[in-house]
C-alpha atoms as a PDB file:
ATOM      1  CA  UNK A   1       0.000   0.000   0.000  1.00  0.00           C
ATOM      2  CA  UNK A   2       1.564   3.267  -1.102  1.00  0.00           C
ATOM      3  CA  UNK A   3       1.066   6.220   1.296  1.00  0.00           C
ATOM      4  CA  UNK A   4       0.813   9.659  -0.458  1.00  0.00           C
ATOM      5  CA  UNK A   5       0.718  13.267   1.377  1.00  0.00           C
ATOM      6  CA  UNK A   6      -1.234  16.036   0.398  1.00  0.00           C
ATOM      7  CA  UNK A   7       1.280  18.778  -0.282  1.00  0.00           C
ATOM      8  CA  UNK A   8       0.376  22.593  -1.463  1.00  0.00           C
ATOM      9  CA  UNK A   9       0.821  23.092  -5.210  1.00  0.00           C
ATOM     10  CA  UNK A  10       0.806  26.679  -6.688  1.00  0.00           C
ATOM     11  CA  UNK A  11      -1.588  26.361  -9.941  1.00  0.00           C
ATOM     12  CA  UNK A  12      -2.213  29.376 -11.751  1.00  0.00           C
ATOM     13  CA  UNK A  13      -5.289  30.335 -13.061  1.00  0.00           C
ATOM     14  CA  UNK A  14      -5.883  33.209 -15.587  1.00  0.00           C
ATOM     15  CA  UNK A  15      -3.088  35.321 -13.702  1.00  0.00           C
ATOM     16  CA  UNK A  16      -3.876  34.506 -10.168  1.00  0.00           C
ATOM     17  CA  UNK A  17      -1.992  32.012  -8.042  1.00  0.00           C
ATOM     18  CA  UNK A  18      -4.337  29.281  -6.154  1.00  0.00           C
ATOM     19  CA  UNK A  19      -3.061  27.261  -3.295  1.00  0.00           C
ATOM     20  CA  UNK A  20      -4.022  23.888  -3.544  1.00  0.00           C
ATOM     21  CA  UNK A  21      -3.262  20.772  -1.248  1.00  0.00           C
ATOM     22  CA  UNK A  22      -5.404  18.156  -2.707  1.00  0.00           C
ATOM     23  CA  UNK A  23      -2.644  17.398  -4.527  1.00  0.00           C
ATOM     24  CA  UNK A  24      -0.382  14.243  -3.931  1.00  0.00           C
ATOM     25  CA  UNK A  25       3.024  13.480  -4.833  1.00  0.00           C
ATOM     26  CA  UNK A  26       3.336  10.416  -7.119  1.00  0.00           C
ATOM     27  CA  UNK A  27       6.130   8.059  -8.040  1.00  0.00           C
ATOM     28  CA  UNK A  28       8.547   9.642  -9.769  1.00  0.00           C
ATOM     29  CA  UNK A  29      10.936  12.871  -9.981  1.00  0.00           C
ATOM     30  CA  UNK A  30       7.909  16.123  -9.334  1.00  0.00           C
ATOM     31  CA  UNK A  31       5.117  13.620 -10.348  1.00  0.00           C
ATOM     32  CA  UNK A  32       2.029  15.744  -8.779  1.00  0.00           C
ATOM     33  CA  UNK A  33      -1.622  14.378  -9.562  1.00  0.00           C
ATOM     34  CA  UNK A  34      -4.403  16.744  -8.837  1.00  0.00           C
ATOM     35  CA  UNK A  35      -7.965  15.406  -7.341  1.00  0.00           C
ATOM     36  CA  UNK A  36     -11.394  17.117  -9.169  1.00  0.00           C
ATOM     37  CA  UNK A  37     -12.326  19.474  -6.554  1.00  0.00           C
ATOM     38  CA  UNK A  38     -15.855  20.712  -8.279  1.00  0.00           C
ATOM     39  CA  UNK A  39     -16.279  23.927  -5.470  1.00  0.00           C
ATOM     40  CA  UNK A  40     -12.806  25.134  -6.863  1.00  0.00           C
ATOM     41  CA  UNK A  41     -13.066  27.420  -9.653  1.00  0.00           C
ATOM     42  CA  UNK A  42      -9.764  26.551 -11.785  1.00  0.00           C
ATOM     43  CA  UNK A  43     -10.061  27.389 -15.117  1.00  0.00           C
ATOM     44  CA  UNK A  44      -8.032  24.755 -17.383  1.00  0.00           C
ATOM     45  CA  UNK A  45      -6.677  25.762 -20.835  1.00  0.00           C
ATOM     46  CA  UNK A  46      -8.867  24.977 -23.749  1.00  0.00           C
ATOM     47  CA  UNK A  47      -9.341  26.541 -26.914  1.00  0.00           C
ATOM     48  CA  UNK A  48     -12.903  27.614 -27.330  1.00  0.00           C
ATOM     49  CA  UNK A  49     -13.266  26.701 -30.736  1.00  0.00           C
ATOM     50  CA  UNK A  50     -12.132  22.555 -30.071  1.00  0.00           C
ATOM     51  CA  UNK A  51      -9.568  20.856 -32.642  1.00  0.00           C
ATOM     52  CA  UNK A  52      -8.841  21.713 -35.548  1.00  0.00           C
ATOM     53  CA  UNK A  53      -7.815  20.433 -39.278  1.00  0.00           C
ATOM     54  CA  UNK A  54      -4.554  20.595 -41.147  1.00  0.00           C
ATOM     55  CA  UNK A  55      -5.551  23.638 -43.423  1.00  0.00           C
ATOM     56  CA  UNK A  56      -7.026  25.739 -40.698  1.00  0.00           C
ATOM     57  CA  UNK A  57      -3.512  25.002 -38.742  1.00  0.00           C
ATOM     58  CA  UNK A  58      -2.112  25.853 -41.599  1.00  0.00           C
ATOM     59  CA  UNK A  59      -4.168  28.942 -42.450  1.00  0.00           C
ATOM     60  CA  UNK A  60      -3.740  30.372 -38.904  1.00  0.00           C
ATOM     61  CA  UNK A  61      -0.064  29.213 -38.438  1.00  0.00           C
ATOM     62  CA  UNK A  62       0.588  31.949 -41.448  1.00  0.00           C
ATOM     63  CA  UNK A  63      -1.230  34.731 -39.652  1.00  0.00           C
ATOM     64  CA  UNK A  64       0.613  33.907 -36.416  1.00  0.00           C
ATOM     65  CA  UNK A  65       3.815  33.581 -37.920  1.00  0.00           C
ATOM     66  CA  UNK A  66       3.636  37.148 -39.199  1.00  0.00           C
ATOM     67  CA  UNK A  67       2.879  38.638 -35.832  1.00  0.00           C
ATOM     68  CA  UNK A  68       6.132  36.775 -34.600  1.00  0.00           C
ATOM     69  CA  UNK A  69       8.304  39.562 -35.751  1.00  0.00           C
ATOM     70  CA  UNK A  70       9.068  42.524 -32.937  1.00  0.00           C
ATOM     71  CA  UNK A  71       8.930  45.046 -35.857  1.00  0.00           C
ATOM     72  CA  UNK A  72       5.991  44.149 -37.212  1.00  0.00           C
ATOM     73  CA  UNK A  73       3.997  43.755 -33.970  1.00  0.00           C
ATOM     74  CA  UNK A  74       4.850  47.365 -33.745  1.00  0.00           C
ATOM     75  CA  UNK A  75       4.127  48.291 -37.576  1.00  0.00           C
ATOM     76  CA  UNK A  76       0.674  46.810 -36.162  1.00  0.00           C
ATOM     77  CA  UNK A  77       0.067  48.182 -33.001  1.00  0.00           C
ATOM     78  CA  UNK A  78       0.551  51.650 -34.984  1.00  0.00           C
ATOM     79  CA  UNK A  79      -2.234  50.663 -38.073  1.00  0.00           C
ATOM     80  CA  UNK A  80      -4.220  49.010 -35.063  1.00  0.00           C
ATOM     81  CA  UNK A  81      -4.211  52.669 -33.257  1.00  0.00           C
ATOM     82  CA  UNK A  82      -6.283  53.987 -35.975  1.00  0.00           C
ATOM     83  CA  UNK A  83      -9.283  51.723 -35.304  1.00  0.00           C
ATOM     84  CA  UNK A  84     -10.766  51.487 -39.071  1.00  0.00           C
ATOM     85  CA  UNK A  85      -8.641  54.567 -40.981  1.00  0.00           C
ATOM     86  CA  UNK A  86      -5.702  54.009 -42.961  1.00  0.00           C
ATOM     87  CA  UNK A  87      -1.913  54.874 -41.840  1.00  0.00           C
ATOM     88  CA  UNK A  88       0.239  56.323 -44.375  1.00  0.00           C
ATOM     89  CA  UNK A  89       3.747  54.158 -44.575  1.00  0.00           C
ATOM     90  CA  UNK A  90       5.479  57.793 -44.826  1.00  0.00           C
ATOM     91  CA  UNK A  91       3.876  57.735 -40.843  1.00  0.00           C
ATOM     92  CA  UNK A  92       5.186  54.689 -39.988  1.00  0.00           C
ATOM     93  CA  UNK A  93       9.588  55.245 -40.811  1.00  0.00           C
ATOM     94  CA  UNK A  94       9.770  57.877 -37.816  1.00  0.00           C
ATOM     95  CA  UNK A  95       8.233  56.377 -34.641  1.00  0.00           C
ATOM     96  CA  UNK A  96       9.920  53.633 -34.896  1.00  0.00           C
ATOM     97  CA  UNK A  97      12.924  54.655 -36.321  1.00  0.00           C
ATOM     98  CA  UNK A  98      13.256  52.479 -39.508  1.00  0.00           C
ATOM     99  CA  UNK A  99      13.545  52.884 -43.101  1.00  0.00           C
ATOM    100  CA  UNK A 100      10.730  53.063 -45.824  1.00  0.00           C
ATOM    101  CA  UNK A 101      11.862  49.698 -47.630  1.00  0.00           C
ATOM    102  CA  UNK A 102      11.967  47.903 -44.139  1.00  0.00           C
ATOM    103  CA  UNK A 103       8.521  49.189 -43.617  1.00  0.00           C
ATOM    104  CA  UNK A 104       7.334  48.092 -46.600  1.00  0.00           C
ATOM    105  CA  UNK A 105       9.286  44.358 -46.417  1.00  0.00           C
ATOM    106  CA  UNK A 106       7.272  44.130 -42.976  1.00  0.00           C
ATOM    107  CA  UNK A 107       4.215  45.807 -43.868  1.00  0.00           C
ATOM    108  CA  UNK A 108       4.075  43.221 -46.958  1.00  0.00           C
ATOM    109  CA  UNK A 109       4.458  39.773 -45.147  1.00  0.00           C
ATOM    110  CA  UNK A 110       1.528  41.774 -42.612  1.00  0.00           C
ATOM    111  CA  UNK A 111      -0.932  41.906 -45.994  1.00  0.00           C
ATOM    112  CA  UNK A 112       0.372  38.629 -47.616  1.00  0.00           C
ATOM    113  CA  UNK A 113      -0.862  36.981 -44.068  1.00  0.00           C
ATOM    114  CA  UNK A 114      -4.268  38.577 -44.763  1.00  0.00           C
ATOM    115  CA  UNK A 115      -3.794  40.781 -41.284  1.00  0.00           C
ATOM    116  CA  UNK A 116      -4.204  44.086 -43.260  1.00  0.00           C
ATOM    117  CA  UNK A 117      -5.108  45.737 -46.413  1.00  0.00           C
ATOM    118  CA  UNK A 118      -2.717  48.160 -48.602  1.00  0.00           C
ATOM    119  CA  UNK A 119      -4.245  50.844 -50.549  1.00  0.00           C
ATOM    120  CA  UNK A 120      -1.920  52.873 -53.118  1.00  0.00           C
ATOM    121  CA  UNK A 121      -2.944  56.651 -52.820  1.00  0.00           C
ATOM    122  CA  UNK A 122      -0.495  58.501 -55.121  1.00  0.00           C
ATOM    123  CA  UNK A 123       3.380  57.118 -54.446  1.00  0.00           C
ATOM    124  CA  UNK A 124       2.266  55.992 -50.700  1.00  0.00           C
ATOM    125  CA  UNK A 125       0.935  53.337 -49.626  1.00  0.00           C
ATOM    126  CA  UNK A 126      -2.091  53.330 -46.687  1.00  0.00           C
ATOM    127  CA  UNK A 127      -2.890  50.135 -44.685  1.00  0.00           C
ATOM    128  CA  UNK A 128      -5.806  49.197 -42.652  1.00  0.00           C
ATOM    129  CA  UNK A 129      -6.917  46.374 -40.392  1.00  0.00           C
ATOM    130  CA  UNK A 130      -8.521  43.402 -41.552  1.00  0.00           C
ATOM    131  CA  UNK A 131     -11.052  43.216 -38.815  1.00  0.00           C
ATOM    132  CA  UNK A 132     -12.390  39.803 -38.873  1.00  0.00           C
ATOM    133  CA  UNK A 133      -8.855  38.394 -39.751  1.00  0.00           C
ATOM    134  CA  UNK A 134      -8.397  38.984 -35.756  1.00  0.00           C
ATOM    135  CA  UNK A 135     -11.747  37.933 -34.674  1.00  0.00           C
ATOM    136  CA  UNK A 136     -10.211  34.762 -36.308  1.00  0.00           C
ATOM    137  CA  UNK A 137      -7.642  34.841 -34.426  1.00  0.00           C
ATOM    138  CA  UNK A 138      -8.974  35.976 -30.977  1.00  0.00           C
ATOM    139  CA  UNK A 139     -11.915  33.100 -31.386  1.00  0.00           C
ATOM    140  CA  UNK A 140      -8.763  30.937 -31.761  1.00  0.00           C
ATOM    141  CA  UNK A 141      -6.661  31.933 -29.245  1.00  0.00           C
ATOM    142  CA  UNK A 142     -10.152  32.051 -26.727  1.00  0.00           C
ATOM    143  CA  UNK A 143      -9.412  30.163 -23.816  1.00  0.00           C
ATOM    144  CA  UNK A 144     -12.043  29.418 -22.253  1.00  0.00           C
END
């Protein structure tokens, strides 16, 4: 007959810590199993929206993959404080201190990934959010 203790484990749960001691060590190098306790209110980490198939993985590994860049998650957040308008690329090279052909290399891999749109108005060009293209993504990413 193996004896177990209960011993506090810290789980965290959507950015608070819970202290938990229905928890018992098990076998093995930091083996913890947790009991169901249905009166606590731990929230575990599904995605909203269930599995999904190869092209949507696919599909929404592209969009994600273009947000992985620093510069362009700034490039964003820039378009993004606009709400619906357009930004200017000329408006983009100063606040973040970059040139106009690096703003246009990330700008283009941000409207290749279906994130924004780019509108040519005279020599500049003006991009705007592709709103549901993040409601995609937020239902996605929608733990719940």
């Amino acid at each position: 007959m193996s004896s177990t203790s209960a011993r506090p484990v810290n789980i965290t749960t959507r950015g608070s810590a819970v202290d938990r001691t229905d928890c018992d060590q098990e076998p093995g190098p930091d083996a913890v199993r947790c009991h169901s306790d249905p009166s606590a209110e731990i929230d575990c980490c599904t995605l909203g929206a269930g599995p999904i198939d190869a092209a949507e993985a696919e599909h929404l590994a592209m969009r994600l993959k273009a947000l992985s860049d620093p510069t362009r998650l700034q490039l964003l957040s820039h378009v993004t404080a606009r709400g619906c308008g357009d930004v200017c690329a000329c408006d983009l090279t100063e606040p973040l201190g970059i040139s106009q052909p690096t703003v246009s290399h990330h700008m283009k891999k941000l409207v290749d990934a279906g994130l924004l749109t780019r509108e040519q108005k005279g020599r500049w060009a003006h991009y705007s959010v592709i709103p549901s293209a993040f409601a995609e993504l937020r239902a996605f990413l929608d733990l719940s």
